[in-house]
Protein backbone atom coordinates (compact mmCIF):
# COMPACT_ATOMS: atom_id res chain seq x y z
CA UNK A 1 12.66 -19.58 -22.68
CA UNK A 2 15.66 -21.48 -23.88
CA UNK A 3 15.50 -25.10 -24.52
CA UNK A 4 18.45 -25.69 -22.09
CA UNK A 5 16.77 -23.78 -19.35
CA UNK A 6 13.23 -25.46 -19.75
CA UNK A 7 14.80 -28.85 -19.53
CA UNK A 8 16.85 -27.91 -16.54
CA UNK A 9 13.63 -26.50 -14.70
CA UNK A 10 11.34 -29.36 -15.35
CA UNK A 11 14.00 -31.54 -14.19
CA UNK A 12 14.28 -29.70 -11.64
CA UNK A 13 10.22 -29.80 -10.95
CA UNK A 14 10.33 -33.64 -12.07
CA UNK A 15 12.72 -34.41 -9.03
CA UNK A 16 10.61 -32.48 -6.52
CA UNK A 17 12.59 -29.94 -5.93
CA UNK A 18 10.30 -27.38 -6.95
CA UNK A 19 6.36 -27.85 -6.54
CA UNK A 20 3.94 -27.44 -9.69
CA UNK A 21 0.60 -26.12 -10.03
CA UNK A 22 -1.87 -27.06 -12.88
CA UNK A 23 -2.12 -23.85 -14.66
CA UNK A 24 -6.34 -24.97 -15.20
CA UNK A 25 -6.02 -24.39 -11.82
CA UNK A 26 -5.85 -20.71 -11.70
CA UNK A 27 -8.03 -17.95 -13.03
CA UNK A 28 -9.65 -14.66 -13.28
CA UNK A 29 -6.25 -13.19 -14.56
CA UNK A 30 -5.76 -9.16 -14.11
CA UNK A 31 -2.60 -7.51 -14.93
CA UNK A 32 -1.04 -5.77 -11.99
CA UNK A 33 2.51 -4.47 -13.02
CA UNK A 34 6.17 -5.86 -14.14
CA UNK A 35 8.68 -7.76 -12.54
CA UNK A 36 12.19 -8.68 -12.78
CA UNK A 37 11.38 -11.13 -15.49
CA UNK A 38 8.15 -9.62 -17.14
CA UNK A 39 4.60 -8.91 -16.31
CA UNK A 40 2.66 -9.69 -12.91
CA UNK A 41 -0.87 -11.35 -12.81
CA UNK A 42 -3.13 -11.81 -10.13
CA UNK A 43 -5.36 -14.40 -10.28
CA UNK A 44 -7.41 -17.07 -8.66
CA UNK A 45 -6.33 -20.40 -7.27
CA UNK A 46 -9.70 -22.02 -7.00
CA UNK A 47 -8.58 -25.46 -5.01
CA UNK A 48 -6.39 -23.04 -2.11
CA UNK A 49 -8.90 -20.68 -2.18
CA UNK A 50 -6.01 -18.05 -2.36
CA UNK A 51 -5.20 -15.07 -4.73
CA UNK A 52 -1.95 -15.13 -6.01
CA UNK A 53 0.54 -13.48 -7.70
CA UNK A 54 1.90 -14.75 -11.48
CA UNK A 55 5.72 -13.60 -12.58
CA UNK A 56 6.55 -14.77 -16.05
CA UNK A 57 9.94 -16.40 -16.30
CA UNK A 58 11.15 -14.61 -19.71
CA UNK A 59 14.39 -15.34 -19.71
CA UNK A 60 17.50 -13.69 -21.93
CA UNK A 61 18.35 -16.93 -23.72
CA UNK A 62 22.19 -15.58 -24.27
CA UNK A 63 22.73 -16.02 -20.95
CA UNK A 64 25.27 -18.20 -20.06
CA UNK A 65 24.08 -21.93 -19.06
CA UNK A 66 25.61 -21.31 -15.22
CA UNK A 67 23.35 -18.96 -14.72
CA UNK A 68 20.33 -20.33 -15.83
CA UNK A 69 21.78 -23.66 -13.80
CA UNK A 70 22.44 -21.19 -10.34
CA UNK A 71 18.86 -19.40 -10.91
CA UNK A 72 17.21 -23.03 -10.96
CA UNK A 73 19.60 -23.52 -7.30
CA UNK A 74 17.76 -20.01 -6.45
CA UNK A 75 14.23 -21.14 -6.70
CA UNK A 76 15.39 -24.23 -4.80
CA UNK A 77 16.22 -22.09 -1.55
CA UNK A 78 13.37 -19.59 -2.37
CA UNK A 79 11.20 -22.78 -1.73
CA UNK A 80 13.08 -23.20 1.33
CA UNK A 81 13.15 -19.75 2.84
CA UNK A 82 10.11 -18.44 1.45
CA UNK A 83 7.95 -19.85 4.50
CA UNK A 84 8.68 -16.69 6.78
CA UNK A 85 5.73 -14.64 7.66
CA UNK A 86 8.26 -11.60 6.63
CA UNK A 87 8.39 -12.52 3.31
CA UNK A 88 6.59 -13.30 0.31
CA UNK A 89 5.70 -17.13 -0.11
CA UNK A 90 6.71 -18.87 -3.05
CA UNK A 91 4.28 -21.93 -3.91
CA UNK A 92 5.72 -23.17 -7.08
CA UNK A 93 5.63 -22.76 -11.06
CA UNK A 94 2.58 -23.28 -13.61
CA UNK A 95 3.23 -23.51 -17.50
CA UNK A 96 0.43 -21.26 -19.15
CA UNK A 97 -1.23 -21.96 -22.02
CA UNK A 98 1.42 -19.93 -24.14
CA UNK A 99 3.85 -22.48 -22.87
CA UNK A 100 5.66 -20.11 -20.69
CA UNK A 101 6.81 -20.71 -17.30
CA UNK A 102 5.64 -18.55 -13.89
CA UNK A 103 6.38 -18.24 -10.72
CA UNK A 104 3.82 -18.70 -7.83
CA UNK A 105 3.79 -16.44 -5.52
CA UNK A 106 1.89 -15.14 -2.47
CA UNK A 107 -0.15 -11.42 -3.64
CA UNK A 108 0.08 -8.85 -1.53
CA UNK A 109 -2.98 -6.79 -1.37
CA UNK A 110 -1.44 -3.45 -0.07
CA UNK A 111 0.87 -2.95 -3.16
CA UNK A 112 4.46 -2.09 -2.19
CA UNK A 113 5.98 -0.41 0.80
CA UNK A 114 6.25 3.30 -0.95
CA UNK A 115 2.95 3.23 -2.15
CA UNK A 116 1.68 1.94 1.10
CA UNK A 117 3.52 4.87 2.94
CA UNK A 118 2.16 7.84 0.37
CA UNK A 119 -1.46 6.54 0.97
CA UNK A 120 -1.30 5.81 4.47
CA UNK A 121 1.68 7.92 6.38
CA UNK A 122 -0.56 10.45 7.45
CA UNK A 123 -2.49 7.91 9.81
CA UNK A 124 0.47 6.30 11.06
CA UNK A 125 1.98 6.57 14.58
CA UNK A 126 5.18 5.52 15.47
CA UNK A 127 4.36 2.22 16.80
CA UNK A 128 3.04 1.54 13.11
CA UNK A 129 6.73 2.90 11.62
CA UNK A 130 8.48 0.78 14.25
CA UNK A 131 6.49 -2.55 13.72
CA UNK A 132 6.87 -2.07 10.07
CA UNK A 133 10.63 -1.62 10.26
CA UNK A 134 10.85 -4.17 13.05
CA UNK A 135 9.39 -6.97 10.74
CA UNK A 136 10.87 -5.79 7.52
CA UNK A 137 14.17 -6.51 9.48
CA UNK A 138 12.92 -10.04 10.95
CA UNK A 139 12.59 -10.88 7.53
CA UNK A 140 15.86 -9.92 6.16
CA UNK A 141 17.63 -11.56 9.08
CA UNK A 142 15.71 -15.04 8.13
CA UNK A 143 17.57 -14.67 4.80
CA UNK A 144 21.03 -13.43 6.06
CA UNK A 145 20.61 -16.35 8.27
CA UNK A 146 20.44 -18.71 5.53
CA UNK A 147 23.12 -16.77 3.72
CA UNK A 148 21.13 -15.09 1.18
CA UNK A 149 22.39 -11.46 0.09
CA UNK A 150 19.10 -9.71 -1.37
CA UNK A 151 21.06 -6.89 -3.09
CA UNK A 152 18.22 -5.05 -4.22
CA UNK A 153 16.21 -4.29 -1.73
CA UNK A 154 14.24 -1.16 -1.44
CA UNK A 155 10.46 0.07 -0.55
CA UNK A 156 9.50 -1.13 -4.05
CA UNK A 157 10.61 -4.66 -3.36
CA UNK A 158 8.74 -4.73 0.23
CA UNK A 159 5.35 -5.53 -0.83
CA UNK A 160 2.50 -5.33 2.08
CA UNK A 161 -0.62 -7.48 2.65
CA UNK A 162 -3.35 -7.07 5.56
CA UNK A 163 -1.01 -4.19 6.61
CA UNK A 164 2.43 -6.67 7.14
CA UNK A 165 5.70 -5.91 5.83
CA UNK A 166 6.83 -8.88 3.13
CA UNK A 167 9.94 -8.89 1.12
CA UNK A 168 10.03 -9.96 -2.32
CA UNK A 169 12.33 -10.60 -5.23
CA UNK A 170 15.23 -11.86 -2.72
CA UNK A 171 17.77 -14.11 -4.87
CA UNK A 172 15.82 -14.62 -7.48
CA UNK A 173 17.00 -11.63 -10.04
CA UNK A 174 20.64 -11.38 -8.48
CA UNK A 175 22.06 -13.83 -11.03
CA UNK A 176 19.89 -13.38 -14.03
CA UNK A 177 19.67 -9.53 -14.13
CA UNK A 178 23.41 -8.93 -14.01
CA UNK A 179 24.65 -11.31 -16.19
CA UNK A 180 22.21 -9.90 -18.77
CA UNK A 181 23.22 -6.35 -17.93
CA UNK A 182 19.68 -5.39 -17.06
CA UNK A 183 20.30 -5.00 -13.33
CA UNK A 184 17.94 -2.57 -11.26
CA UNK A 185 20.22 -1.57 -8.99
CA UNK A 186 21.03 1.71 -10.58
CA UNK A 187 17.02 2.10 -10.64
CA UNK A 188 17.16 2.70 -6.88
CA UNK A 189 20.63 4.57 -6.21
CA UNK A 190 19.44 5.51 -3.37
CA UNK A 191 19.73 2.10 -1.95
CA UNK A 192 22.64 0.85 -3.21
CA UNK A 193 26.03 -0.07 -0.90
CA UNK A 194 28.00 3.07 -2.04
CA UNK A 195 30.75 0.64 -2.40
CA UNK A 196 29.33 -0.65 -5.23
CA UNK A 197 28.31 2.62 -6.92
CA UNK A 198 32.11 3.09 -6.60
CA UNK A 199 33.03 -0.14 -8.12
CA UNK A 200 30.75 -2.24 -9.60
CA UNK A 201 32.91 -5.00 -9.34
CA UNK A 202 32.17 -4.83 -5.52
CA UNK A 203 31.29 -7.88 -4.22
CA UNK A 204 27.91 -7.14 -2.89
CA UNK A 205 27.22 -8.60 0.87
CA UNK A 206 24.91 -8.78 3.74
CA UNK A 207 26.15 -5.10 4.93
CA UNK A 208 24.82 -4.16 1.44
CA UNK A 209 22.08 -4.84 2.69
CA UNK A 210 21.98 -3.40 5.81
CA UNK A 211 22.91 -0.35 3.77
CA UNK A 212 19.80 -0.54 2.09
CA UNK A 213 17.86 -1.08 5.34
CA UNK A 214 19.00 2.10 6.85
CA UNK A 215 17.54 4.25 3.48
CA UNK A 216 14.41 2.02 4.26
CA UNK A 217 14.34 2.90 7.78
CA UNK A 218 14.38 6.76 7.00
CA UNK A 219 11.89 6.64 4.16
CA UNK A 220 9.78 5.01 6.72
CA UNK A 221 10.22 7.77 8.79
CA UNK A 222 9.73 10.11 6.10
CA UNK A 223 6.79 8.84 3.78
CA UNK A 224 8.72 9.56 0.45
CA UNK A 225 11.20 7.96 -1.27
CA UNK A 226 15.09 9.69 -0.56
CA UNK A 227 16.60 12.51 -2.71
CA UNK A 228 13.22 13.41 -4.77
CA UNK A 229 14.84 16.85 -5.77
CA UNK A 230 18.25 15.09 -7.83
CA UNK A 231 16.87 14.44 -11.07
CA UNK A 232 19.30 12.00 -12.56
CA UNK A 233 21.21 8.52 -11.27
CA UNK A 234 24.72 10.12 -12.08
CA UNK A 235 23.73 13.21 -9.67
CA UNK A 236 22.64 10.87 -7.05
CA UNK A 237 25.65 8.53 -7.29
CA UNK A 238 28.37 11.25 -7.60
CA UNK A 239 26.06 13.11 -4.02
CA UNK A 240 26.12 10.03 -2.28
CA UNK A 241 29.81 9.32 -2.71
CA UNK A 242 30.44 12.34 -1.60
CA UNK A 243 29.03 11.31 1.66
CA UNK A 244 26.01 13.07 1.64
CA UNK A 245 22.42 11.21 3.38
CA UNK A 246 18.98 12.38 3.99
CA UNK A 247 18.01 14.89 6.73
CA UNK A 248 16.64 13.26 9.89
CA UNK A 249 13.03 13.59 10.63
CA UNK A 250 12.09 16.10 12.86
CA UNK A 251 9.43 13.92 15.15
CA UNK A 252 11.78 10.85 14.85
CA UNK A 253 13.06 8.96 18.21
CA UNK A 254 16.77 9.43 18.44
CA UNK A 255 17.57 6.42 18.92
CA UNK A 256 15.93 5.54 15.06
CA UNK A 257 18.18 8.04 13.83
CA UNK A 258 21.26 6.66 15.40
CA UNK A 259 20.12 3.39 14.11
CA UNK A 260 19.72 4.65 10.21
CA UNK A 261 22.41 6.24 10.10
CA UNK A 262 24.71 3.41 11.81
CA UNK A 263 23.19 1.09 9.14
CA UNK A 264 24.06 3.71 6.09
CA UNK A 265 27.81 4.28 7.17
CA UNK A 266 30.11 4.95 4.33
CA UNK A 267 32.30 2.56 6.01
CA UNK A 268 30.79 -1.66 5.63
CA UNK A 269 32.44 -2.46 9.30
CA UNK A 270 30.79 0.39 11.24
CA UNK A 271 27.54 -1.15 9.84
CA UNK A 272 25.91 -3.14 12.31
CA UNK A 273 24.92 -6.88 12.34
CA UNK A 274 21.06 -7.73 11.07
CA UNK A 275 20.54 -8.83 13.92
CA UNK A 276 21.44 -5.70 16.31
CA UNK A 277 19.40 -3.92 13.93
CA UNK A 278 16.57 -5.90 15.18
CA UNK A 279 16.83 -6.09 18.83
CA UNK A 280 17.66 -2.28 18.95
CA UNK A 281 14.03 -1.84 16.92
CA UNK A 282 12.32 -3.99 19.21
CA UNK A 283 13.92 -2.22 22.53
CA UNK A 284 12.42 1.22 20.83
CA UNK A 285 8.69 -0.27 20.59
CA UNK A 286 8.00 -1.22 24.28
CA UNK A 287 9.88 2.04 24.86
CA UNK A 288 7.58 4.86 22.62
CA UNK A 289 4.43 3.14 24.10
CA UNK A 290 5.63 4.30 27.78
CA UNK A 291 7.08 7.43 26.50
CA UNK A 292 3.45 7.81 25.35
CA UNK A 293 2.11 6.83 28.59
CA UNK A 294 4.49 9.26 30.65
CA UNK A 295 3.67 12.05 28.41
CA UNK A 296 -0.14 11.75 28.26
CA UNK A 297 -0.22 11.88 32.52
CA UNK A 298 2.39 14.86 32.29
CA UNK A 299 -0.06 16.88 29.75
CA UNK A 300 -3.16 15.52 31.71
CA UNK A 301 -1.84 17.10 35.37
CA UNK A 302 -0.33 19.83 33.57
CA UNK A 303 -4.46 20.45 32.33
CA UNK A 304 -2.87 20.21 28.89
CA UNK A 305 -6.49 18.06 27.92
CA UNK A 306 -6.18 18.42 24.65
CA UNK A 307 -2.94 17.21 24.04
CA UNK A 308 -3.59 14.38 26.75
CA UNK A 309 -6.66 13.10 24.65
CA UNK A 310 -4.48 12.84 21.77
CA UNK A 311 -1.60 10.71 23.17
CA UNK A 312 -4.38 8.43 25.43
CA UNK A 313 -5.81 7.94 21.77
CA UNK A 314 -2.75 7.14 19.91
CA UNK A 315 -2.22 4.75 23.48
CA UNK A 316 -5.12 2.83 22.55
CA UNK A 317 -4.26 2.28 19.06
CA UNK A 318 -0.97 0.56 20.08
CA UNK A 319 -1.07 -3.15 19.84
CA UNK A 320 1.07 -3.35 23.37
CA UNK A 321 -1.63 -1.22 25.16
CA UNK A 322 -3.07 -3.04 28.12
CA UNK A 323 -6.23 -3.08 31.01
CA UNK A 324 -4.77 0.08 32.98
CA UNK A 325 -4.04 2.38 29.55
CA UNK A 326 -7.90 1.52 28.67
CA UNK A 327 -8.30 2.72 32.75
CA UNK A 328 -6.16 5.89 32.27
CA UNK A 329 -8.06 7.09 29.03
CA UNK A 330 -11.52 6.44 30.28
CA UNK A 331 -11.32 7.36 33.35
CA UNK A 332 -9.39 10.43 34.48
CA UNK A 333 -9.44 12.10 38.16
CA UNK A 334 -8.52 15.71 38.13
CA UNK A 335 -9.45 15.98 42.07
CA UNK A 336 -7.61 18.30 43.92
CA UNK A 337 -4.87 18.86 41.07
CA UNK A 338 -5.82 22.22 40.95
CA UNK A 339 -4.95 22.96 37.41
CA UNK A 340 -6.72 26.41 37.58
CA UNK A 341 -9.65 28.19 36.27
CA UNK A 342 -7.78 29.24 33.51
CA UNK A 343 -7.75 25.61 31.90
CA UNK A 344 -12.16 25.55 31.88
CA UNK A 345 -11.65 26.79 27.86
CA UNK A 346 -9.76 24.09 27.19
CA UNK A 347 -11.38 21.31 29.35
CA UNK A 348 -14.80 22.43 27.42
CA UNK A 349 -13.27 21.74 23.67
CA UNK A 350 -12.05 18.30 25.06
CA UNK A 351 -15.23 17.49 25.99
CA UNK A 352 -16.97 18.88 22.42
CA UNK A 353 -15.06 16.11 20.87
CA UNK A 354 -15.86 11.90 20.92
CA UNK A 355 -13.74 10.75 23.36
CA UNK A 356 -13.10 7.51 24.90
CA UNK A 357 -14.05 9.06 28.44
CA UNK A 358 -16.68 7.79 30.36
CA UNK A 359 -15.87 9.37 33.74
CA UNK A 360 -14.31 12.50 35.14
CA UNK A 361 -13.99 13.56 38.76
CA UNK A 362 -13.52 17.81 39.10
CA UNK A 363 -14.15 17.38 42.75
CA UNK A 364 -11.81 20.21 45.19
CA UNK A 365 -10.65 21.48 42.29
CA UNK A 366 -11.02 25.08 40.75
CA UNK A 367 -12.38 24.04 37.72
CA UNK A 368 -15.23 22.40 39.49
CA UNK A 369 -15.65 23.36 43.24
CA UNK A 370 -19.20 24.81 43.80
CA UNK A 371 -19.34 26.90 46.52
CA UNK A 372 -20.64 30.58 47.24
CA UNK A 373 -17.54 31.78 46.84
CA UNK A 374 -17.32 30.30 43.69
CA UNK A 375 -20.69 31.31 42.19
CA UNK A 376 -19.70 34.83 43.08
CA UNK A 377 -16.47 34.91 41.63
CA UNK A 378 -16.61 32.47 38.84
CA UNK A 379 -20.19 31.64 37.84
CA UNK A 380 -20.37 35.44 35.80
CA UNK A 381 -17.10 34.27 33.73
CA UNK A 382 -18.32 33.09 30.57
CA UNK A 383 -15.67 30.14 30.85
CA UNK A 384 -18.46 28.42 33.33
CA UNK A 385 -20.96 28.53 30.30
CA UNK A 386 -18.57 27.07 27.99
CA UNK A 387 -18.13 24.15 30.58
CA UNK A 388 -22.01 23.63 30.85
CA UNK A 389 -22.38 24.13 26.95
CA UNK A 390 -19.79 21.02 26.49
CA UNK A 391 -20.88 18.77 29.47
CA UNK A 392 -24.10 19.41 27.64
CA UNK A 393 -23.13 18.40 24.51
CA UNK A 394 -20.76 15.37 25.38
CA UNK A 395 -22.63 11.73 24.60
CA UNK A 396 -19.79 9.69 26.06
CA UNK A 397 -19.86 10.79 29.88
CA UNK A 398 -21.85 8.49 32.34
CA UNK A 399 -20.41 9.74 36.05
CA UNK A 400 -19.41 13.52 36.27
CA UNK A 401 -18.20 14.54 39.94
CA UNK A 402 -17.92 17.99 40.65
């Protein structure tokens, strides 16, 4: 680092504006990647009891003394704005023993957003896409609200820890990276304001950003990262100025897509406000939980069980799920529904699996009437077997009606 720079930041940490960390007071260093400004260390901060992340502050010393001067002003706000739960906390520098200057900063244990989504999508229900998108937003509205354009932001700059959404790198590489001409923007195309593809003289803004949160929103959808198949940035650029987006997700609310694609308009103006982004993601959460809820009653009367145990399951796993869901999926009366003998196959393979039910109530109802009529009938049908062989075999039953 430059001499002018160093002075400026340890005036800068001298005045208070900036906290400072005993670098004795870390340790256990492991390399875990590269940053904006060099490599990334985790190590241990014995006194917090916290593990932290390390970002080297390597900076181009040709760079002009204004922006060294507006990157110090950058870690002065990232101090400041840096205490939302949405995004990744900033506790200060250290000087290591090399004499070089890091950051502080909070680790994420969950790596970033797009390797979070290619190890975990499979598991995920929609809930889990819309709380992730709902908080990556809360977090990006925090720093529109204190007038900080992130303008590069993308599922490698979302870290995650303890399965939360946290945004990193806001501010802090906006000045620095393009006045050394080593800005990652065209590393992540996809992203990027097509505005400023067109001109990079563009004057990148907040709707920039919501741009880049409506690519975000469909790789969340999606589990992989947008336009895999174009193999170089000048492909992607010249496709996406010609208008072209990603294909909607087939299981995807509609509503999500109308949102995405609202936020990735060509044109700035039809993008919406951060915040409408966020109160149209919360409206969709409480909203797919009793979608969920009406579907897995439909199914159940419709003696679709199957099906029903699936969605009472995925009920369950939803943080909003409450006392009567736990009711519905334990507990389920098929009395008098009279869902039909031709259902017993499928009844029997529900009730081969570990379920959350505890009690079921066939009473006056074909499946489970008893009667001589019935025995003569029905008991011959192998279905009946297949319903003893599974009540049989289920461990999670305590009261059975019939």
């Amino acid at each position: 680092m430059a001499n002018i720079p160093k002075e400026w930041l340890e005036k800068t940490i001298s005045d208070g504006h900036i906290n400072y960390i005993e670098y004795n007071k870390l340790s256990n260093p492991i390399e875990t990647g590269n940053g904006a400004f060099g490599n990334v260390f985790k190590y241990d901060w014995k006194d917090c009891e916290l593990t932290v992340a390390l970002k080297c502050l390597i900076i181009n010393t040709s760079i002009d003394e204004k922006i060294i001067k507006d990157f110090i002003d950058e870690l002065k706000i990232l101090r400041k704005v840096s205490c939302h739960p949405c995004n990744i906390t900033f506790y200060g520098v250290t000087k290591s023993s090399y004499g070089h200057y890091n950051m502080i900063l909070e680790y994420a244990n969950e790596g970033t957003l797009r390797k979070y989504l290619k190890t975990n999508f499979t598991r995920l229900q929609w809930t889990d896409k819309l709380h992730i998108a709902k908080e990556i937003t809360f977090g990006l509205l925090f720093l529109h609200n204190n007038d900080i354009v992130h303008r590069d932001l993308h599922s490698n700059n979302i870290l995650i820890h303890e399965g939360k959404p946290k945004i990193t790198d806001f501010g802090l590489s906006k000045q620095i990276n393009e006045a050394s001409k080593t800005s990652t923007a065209f590393g992540m195309v996809a992203y990027v304001d097509p505005k400023y593809l067109d001109d990079i003289k563009y004057k990148r803004n907040k709707k920039s950003d919501v741009y880049s949160i409506g690519v975000i929103l469909w790789e969340i959808s999606s589990g992989r990262p947008p336009f895999p198949y174009i193999d170089t940035e000048f492909k992607l650029a010249f496709h996406i100025l010609k208008g072209n987006r990603e294909e909607s997700i087939e299981d995807s609310p509609t509503q999500y897509i109308k949102l995405y694609k609202q936020c990735w308009d060509n044109d700035p103006s039809n993008r919406p406000e951060t915040k409408l982004i966020l109160d149209a993601l919360e409206q969709l959460i409480p909203n797919n939980i009793k979608n969920l809820r009406k579907n897995a009653h439909e199914c159940l009367n419709q003696g679709e069980f199957l099906k029903a145990l699936e969605l009472f399951e995925k009920i369950l796993k939803n943080n909003h799920h409450n006392f009567e869901d736990k009711k519905s999926a334990s507990s389920w009366n098929l009395s008098n529904n009279r869902c039909g003998s031709n259902k017993i196959y499928e009844l029997s393979k529900m009730l081969c699996k570990d379920t959350t039910l505890t009690s079921l109530d066939l009473s006056n109802n074909e499946l489970g009437t008893i009667n001589a009529g019935f025995i003569t009938s029905f008991f011959k049908q192998s279905g009946i077997k297949a319903l003893t062989y599974a009540l049989c075999k289920n461990s999670t039953l305590t009261s059975l009606n019939l």
